[in-house]
PDB file of N, CA and C in Angstrom:
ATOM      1  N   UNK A   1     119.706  79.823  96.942  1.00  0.00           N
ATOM      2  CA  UNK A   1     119.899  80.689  95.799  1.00  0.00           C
ATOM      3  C   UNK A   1     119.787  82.159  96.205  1.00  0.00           C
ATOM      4  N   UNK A   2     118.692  82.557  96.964  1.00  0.00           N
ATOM      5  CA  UNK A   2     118.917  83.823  97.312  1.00  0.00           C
ATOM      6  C   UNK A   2     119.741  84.317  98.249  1.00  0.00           C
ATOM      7  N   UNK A   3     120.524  83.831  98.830  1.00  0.00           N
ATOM      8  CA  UNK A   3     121.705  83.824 100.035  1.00  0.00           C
ATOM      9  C   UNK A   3     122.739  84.349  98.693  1.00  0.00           C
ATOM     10  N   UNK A   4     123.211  83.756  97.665  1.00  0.00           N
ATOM     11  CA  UNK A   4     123.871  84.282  96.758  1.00  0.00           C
ATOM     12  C   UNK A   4     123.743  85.377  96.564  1.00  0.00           C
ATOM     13  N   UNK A   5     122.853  85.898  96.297  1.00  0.00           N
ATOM     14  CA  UNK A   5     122.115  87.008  95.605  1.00  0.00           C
ATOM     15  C   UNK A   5     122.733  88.402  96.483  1.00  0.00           C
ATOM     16  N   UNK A   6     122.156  87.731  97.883  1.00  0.00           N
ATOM     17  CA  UNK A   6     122.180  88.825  98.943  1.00  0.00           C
ATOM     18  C   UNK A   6     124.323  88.979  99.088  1.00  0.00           C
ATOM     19  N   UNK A   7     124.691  87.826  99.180  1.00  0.00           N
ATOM     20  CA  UNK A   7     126.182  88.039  99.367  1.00  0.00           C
ATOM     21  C   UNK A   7     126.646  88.577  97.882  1.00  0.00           C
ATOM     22  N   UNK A   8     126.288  88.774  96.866  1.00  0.00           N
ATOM     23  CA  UNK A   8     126.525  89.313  96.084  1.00  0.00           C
ATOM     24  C   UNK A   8     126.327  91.025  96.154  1.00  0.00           C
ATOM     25  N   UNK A   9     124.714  91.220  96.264  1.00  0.00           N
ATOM     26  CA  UNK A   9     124.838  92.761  96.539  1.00  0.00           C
ATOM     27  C   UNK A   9     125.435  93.050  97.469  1.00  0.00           C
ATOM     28  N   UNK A  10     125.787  92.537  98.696  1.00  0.00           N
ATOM     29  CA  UNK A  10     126.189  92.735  99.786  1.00  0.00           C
ATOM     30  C   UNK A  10     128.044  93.276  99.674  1.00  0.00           C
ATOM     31  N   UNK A  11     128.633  92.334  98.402  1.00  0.00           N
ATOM     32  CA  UNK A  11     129.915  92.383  97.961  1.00  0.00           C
ATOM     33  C   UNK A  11     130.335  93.810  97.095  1.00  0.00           C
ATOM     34  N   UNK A  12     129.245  94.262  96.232  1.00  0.00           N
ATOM     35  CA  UNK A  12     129.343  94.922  95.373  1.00  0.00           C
ATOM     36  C   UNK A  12     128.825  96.585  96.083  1.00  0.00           C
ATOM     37  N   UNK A  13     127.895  96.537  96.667  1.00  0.00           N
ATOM     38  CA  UNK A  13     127.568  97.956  97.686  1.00  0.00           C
ATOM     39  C   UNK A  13     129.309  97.843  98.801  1.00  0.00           C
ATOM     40  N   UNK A  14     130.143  96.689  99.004  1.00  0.00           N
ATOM     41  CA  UNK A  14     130.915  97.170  99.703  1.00  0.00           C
ATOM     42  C   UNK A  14     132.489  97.855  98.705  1.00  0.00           C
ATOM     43  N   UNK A  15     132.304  97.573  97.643  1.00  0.00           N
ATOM     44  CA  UNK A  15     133.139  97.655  96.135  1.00  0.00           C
ATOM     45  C   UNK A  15     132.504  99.244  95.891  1.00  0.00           C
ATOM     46  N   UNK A  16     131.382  99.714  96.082  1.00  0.00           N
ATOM     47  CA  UNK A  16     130.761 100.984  95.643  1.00  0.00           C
ATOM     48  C   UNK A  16     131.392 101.392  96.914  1.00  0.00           C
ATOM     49  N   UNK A  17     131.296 101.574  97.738  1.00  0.00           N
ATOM     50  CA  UNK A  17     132.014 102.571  98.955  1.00  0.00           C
ATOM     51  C   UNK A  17     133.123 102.820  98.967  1.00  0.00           C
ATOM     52  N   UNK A  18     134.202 101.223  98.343  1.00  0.00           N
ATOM     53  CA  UNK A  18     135.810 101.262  99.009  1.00  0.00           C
ATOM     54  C   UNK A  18     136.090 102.278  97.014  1.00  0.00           C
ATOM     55  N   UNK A  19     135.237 102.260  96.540  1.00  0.00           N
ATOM     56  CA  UNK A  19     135.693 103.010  95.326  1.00  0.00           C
ATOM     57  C   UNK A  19     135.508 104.585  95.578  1.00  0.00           C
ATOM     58  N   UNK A  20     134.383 105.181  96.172  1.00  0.00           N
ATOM     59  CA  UNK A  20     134.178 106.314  96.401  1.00  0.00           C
ATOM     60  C   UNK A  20     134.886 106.616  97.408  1.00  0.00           C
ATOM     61  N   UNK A  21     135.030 106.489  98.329  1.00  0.00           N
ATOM     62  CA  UNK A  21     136.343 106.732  99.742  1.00  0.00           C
ATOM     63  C   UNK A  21     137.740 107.059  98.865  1.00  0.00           C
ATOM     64  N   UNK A  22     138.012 105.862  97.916  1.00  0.00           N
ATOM     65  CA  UNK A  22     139.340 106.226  97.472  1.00  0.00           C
ATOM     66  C   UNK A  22     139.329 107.309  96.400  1.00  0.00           C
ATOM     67  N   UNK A  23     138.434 107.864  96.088  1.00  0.00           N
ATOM     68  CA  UNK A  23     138.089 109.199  94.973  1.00  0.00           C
ATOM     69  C   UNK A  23     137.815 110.088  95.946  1.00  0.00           C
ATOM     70  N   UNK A  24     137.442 110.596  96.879  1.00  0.00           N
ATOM     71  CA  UNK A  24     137.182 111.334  97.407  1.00  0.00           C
ATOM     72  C   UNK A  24     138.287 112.787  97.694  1.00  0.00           C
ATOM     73  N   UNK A  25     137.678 113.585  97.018  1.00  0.00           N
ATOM     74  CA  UNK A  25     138.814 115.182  96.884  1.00  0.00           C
ATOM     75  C   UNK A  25     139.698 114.928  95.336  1.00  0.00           C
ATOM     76  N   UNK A  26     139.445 113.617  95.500  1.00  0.00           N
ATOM     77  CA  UNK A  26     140.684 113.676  93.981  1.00  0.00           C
ATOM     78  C   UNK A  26     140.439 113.038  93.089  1.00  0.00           C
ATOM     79  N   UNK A  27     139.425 113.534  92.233  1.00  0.00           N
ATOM     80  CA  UNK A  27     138.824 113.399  91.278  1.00  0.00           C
ATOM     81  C   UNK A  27     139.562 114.525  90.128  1.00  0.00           C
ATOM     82  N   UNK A  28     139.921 115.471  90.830  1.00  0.00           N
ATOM     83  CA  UNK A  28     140.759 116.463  90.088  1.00  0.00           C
ATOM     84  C   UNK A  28     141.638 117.128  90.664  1.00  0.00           C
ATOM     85  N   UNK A  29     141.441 117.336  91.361  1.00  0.00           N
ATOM     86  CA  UNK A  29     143.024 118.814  92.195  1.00  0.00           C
ATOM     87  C   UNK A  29     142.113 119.784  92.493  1.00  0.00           C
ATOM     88  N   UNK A  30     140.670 120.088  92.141  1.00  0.00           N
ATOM     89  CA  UNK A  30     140.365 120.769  92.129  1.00  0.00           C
ATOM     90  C   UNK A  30     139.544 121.841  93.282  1.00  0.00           C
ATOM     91  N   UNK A  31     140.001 121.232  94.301  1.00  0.00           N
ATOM     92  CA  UNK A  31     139.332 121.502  95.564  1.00  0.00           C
ATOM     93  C   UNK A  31     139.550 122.602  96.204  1.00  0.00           C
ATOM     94  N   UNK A  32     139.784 122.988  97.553  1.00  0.00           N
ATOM     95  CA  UNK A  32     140.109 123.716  97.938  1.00  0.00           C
ATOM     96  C   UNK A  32     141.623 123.596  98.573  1.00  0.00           C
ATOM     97  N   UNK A  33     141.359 122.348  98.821  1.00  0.00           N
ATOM     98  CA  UNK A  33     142.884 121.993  99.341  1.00  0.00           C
ATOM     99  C   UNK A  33     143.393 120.945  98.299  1.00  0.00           C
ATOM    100  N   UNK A  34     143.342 121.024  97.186  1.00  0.00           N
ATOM    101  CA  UNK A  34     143.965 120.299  95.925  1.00  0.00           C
ATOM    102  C   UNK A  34     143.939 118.979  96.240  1.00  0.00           C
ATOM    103  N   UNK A  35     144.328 118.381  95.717  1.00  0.00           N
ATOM    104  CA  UNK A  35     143.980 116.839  96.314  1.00  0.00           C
ATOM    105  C   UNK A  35     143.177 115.875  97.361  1.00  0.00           C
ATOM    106  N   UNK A  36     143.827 116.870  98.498  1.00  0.00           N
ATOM    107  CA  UNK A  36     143.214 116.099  99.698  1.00  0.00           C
ATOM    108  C   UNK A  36     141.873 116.945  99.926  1.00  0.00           C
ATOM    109  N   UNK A  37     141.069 116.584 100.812  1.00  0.00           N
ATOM    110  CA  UNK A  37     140.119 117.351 100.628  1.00  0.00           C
ATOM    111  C   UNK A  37     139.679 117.431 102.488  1.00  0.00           C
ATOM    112  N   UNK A  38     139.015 119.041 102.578  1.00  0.00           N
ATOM    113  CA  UNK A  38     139.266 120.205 104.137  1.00  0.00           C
ATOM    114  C   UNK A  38     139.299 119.039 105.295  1.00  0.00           C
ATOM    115  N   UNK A  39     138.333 117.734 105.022  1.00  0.00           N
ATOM    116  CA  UNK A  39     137.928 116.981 106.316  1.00  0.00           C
ATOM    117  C   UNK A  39     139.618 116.433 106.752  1.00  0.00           C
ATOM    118  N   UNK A  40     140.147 115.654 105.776  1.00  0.00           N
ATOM    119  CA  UNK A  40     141.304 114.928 105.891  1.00  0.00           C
ATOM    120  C   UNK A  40     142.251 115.843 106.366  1.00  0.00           C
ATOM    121  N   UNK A  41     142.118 117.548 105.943  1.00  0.00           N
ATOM    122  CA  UNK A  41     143.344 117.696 106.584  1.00  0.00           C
ATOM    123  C   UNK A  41     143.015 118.538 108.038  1.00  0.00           C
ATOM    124  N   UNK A  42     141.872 118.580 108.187  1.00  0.00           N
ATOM    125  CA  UNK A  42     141.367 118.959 109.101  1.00  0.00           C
ATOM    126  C   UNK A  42     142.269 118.291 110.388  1.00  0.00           C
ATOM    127  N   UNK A  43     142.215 116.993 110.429  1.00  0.00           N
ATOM    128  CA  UNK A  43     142.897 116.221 111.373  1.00  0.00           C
ATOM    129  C   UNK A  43     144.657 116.106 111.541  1.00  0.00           C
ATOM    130  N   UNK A  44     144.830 117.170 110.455  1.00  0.00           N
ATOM    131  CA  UNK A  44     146.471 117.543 110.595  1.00  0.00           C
ATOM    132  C   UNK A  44     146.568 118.969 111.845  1.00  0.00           C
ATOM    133  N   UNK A  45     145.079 119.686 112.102  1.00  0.00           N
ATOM    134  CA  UNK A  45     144.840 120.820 113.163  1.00  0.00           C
ATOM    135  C   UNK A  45     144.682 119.866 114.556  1.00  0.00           C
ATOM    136  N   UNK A  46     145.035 118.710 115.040  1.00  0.00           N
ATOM    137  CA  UNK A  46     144.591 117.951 116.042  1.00  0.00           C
ATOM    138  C   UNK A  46     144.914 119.035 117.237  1.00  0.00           C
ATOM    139  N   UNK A  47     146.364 119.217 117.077  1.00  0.00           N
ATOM    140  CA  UNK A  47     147.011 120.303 117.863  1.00  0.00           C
ATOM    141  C   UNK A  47     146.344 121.545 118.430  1.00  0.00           C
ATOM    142  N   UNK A  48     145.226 121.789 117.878  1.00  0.00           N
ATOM    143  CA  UNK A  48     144.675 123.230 117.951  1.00  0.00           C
ATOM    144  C   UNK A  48     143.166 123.314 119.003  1.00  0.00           C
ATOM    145  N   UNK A  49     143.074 121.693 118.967  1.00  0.00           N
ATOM    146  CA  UNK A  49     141.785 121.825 119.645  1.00  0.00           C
ATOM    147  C   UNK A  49     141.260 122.585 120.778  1.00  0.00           C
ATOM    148  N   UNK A  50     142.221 122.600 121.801  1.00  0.00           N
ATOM    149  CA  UNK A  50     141.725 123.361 122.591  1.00  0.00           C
ATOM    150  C   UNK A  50     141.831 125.508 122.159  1.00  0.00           C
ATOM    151  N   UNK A  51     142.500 125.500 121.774  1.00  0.00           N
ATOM    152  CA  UNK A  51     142.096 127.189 121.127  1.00  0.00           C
ATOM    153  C   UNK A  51     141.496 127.062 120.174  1.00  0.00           C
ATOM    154  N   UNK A  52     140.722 126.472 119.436  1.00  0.00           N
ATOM    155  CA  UNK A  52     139.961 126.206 118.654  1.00  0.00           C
ATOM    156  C   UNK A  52     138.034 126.628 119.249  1.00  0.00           C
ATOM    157  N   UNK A  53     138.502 125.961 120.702  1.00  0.00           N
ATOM    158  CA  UNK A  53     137.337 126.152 121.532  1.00  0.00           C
ATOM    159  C   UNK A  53     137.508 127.275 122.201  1.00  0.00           C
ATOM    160  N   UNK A  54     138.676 127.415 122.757  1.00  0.00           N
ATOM    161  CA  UNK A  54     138.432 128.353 123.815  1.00  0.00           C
ATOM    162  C   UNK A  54     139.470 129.706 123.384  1.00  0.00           C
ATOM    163  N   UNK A  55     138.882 131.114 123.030  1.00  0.00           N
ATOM    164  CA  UNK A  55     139.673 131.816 122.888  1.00  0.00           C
ATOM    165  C   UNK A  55     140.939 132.274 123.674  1.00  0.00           C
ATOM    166  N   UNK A  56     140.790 132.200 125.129  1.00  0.00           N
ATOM    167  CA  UNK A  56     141.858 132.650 125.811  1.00  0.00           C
ATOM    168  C   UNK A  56     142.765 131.050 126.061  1.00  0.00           C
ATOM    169  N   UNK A  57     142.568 130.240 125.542  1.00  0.00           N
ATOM    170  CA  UNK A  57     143.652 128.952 125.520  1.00  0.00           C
ATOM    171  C   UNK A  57     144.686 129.256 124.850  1.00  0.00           C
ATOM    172  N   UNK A  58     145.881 129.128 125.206  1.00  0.00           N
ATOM    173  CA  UNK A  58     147.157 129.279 124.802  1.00  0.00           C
ATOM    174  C   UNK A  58     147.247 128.621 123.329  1.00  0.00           C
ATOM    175  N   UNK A  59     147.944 128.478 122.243  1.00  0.00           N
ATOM    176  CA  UNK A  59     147.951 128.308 121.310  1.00  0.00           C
ATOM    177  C   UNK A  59     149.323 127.607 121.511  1.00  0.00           C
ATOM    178  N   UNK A  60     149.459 126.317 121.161  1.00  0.00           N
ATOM    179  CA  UNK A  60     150.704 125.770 120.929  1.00  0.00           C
ATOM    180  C   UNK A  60     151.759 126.092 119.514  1.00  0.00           C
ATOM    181  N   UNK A  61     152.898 125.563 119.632  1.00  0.00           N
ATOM    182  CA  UNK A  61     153.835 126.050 118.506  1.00  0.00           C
ATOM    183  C   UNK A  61     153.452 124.574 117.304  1.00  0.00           C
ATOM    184  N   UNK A  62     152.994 123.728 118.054  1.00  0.00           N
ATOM    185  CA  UNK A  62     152.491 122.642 116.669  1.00  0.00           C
ATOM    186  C   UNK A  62     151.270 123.047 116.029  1.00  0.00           C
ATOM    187  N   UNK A  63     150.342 123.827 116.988  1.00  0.00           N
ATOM    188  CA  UNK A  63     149.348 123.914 116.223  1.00  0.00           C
ATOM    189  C   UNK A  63     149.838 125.399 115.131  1.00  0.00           C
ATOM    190  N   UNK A  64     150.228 126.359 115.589  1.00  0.00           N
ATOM    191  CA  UNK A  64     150.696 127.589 114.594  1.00  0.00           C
ATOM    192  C   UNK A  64     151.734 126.869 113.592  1.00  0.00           C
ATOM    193  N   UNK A  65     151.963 125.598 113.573  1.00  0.00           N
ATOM    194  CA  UNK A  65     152.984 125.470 112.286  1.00  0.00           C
ATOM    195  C   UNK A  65     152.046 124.452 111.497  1.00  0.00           C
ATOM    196  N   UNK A  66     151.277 124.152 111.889  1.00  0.00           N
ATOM    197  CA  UNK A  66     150.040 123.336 110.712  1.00  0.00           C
ATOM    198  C   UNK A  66     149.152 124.450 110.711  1.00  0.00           C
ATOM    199  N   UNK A  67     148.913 125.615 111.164  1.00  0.00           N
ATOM    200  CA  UNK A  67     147.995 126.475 110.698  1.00  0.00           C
ATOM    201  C   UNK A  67     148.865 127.451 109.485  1.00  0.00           C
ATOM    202  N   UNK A  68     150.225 127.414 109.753  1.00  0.00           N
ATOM    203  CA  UNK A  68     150.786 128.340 108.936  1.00  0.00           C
ATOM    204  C   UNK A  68     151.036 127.287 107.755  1.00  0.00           C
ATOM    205  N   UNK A  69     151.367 126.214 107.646  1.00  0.00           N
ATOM    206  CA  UNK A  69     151.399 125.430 106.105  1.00  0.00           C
ATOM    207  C   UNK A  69     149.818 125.430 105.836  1.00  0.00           C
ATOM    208  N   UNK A  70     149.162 124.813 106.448  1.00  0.00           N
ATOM    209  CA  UNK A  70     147.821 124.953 105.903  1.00  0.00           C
ATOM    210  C   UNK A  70     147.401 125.954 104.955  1.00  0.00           C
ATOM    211  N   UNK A  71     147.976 127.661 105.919  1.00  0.00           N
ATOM    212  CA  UNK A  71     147.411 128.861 105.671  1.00  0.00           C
ATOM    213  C   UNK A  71     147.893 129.522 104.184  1.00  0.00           C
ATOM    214  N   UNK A  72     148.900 128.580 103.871  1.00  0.00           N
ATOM    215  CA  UNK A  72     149.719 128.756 102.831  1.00  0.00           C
ATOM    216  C   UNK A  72     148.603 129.105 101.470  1.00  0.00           C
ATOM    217  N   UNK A  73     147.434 128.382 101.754  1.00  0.00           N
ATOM    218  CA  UNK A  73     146.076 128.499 100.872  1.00  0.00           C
ATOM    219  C   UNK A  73     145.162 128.589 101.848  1.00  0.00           C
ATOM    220  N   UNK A  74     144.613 129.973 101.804  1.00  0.00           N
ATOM    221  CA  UNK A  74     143.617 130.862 102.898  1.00  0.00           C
ATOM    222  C   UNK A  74     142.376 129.605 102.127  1.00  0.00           C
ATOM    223  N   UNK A  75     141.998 129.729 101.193  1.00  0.00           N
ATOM    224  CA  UNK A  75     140.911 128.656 100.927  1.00  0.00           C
ATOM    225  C   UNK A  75     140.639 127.607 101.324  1.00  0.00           C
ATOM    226  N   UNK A  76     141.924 126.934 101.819  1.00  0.00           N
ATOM    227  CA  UNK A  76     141.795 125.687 101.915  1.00  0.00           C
ATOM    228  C   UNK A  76     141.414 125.736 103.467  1.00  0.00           C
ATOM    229  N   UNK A  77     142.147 126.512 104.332  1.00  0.00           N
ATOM    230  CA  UNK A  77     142.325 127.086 105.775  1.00  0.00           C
ATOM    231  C   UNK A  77     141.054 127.372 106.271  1.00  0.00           C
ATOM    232  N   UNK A  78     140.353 127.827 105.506  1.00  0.00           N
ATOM    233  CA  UNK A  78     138.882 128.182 105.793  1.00  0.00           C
ATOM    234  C   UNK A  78     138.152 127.322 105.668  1.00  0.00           C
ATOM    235  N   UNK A  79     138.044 126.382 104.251  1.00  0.00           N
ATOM    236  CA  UNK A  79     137.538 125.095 104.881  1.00  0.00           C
ATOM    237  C   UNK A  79     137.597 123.883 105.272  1.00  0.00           C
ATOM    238  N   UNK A  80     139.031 124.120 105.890  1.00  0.00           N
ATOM    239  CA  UNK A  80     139.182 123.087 106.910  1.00  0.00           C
ATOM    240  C   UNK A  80     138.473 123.429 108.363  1.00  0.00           C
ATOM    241  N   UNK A  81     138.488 124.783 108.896  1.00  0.00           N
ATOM    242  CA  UNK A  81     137.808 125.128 109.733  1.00  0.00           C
ATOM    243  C   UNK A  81     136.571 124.941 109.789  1.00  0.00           C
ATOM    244  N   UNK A  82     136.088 125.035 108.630  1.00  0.00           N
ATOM    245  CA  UNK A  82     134.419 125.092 108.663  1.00  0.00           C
ATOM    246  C   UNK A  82     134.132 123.558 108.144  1.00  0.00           C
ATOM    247  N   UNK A  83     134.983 122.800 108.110  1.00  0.00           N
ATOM    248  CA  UNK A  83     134.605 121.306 107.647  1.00  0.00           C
ATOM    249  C   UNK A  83     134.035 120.671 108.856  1.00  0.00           C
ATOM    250  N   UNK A  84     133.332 119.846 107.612  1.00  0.00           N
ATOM    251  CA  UNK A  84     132.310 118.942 108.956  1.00  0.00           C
ATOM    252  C   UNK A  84     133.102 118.355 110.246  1.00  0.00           C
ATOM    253  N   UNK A  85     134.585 118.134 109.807  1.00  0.00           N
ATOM    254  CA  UNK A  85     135.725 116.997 110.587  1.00  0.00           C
ATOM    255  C   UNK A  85     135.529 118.134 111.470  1.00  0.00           C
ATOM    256  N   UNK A  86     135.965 119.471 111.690  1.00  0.00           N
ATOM    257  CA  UNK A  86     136.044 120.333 112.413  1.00  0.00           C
ATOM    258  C   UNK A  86     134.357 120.165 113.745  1.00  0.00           C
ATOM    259  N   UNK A  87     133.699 120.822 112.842  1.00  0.00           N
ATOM    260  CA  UNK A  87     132.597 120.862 113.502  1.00  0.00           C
ATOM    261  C   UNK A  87     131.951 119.756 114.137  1.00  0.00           C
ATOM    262  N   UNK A  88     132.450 118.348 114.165  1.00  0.00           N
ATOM    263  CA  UNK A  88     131.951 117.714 115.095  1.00  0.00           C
ATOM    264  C   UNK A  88     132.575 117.020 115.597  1.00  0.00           C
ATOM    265  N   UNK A  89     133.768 117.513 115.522  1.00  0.00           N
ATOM    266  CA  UNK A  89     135.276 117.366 117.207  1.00  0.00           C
ATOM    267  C   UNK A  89     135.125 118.871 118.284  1.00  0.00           C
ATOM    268  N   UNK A  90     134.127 119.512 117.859  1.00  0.00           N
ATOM    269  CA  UNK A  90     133.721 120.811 118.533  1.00  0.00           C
ATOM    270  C   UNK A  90     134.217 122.180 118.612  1.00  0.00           C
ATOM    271  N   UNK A  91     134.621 122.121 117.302  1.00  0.00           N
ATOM    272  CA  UNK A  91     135.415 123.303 117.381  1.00  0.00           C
ATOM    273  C   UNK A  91     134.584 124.553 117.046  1.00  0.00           C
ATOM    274  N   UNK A  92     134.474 125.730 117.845  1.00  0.00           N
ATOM    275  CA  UNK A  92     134.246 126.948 117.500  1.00  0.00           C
ATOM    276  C   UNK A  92     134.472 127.473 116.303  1.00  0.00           C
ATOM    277  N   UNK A  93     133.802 127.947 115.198  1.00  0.00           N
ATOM    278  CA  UNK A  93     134.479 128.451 114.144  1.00  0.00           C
ATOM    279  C   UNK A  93     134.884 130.090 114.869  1.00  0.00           C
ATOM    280  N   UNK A  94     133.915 130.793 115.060  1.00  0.00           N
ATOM    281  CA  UNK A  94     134.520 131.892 115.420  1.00  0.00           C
ATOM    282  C   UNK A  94     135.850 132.168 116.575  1.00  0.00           C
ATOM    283  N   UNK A  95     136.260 131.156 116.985  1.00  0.00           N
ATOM    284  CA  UNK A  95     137.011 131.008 117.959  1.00  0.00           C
ATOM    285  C   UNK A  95     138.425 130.831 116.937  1.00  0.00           C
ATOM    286  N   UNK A  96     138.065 129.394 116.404  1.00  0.00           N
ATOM    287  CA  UNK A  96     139.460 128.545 115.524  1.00  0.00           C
ATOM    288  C   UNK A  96     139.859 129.746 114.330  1.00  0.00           C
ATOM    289  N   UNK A  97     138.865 130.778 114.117  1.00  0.00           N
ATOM    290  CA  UNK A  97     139.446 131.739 112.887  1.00  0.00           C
ATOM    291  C   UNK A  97     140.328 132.528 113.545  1.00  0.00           C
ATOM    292  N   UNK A  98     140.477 132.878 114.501  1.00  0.00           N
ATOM    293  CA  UNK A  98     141.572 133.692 115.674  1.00  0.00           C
ATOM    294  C   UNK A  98     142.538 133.350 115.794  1.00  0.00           C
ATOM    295  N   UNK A  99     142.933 132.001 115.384  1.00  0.00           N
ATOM    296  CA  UNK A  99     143.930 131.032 115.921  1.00  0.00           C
ATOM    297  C   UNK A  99     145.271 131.633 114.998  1.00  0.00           C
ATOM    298  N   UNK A 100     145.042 131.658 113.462  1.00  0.00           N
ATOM    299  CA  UNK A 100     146.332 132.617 112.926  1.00  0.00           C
ATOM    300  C   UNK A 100     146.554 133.920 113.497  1.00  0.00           C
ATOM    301  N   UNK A 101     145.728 134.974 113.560  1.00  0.00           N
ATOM    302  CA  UNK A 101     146.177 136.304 114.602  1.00  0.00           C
ATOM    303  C   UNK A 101     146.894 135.625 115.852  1.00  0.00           C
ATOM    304  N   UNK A 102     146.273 134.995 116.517  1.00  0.00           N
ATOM    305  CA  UNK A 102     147.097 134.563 117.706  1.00  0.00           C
ATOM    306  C   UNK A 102     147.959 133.810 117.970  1.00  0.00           C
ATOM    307  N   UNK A 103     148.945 133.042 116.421  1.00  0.00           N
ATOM    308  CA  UNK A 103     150.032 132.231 116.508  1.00  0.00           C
ATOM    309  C   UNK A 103     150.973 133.741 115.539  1.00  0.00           C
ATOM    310  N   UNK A 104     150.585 135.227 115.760  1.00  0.00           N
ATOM    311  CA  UNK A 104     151.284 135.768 114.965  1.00  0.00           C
ATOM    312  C   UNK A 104     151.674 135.820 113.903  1.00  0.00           C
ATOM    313  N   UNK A 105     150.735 135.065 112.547  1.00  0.00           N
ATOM    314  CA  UNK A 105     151.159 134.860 111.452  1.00  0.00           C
ATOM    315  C   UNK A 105     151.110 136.077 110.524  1.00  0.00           C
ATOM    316  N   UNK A 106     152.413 136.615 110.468  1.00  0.00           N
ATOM    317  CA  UNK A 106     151.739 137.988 109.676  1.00  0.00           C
ATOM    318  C   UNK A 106     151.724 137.811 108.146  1.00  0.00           C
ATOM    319  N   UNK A 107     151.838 136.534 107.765  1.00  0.00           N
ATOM    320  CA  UNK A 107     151.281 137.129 106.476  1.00  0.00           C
ATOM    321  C   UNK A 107     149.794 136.356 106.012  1.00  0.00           C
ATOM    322  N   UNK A 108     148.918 136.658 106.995  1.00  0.00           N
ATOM    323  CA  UNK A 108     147.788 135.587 107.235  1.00  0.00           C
ATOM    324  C   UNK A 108     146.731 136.582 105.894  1.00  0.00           C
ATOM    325  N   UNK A 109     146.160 135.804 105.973  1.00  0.00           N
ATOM    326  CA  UNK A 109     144.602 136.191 104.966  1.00  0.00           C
ATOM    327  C   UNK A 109     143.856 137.195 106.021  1.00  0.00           C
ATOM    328  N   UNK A 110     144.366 138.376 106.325  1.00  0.00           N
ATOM    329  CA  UNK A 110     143.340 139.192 107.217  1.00  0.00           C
ATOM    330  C   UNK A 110     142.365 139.934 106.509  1.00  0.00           C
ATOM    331  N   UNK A 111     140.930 139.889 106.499  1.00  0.00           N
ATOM    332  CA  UNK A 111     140.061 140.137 106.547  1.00  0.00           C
ATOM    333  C   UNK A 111     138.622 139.245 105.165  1.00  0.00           C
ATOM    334  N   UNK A 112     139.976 138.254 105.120  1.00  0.00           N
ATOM    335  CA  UNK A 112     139.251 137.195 104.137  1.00  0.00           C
ATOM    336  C   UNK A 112     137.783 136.605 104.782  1.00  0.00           C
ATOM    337  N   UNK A 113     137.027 136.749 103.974  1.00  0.00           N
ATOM    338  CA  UNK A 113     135.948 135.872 104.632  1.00  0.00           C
ATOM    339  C   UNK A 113     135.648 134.471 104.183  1.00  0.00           C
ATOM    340  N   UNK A 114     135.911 133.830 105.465  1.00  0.00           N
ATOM    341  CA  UNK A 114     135.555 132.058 105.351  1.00  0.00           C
ATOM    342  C   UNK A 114     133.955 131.876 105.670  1.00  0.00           C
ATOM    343  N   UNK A 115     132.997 131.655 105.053  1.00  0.00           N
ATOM    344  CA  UNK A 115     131.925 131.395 105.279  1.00  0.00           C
ATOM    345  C   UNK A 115     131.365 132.434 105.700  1.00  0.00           C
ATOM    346  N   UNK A 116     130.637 132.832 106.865  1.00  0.00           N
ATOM    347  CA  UNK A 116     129.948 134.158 107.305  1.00  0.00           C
ATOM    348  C   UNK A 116     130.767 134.701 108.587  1.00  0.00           C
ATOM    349  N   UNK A 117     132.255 134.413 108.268  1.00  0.00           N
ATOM    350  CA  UNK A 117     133.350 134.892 109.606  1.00  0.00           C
ATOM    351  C   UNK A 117     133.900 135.561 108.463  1.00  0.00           C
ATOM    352  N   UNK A 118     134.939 136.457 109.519  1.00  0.00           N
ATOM    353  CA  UNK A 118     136.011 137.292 108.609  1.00  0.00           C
ATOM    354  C   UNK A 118     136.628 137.136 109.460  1.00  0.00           C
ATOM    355  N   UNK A 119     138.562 136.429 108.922  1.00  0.00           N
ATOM    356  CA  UNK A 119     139.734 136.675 109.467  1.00  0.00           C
ATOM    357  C   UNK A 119     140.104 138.096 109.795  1.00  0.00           C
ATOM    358  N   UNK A 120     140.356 137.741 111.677  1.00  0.00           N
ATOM    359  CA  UNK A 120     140.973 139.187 111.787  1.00  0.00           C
ATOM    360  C   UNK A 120     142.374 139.566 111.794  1.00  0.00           C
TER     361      UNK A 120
END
């Protein structure tokens, strides 16, 4: 009888997770990145990792064209950078905020502040 019990909570804590995972950012639009939310698209910057870390790393043309749709919403851009997804694939924030100046985006968010950085 208690083997039930346990495969029961056991069923229903896995019903509480696969429900919150699938709500997650979109509960409203209301985020920073509207729907999806900074972690998820964080992993659309895969491209960027290494100038992300290292300032004098060359900047590829995939990563400046997911930084420039991204950038399309400086809000969202900022915290995708500063999202946790970011920060523990190792990315520099003060480094990865450089990354639009240095893919030439001129119509970037310059001097917006993302967290305690300012786009230069």
């Amino acid at each position: 009888m208690a083997s039930i019990s346990v495969k029961r909570l056991c069923l229903l804590g896995l019903i509480v997770v696969l429900v919150g995972l699938a709500g997650i950012g979109e509960a409203d639009g209301a985020g920073e990145c509207g729907k999806s939310n900074p972690d998820r698209e964080a992993f659309k910057l895969a491209p960027c990792a290494s100038a992300a870390q290292d300032e004098t790393a060359s900047v590829n043309s995939n990563c400046c064209a997911q930084v420039k749709k991204i950038g399309q919403n400086p809000s969202c851009l900022c915290a995708v950078m500063l999202s946790n997804t970011a920060k523990y694939s190792g990315i520099n924030p003060e480094v990865a905020i450089t990354i639009p100046k240095r893919c030439n985006i001129a119509d970037r968010p310059v001097g917006m502040k993302c967290g305690s950085y300012t786009l230069p």
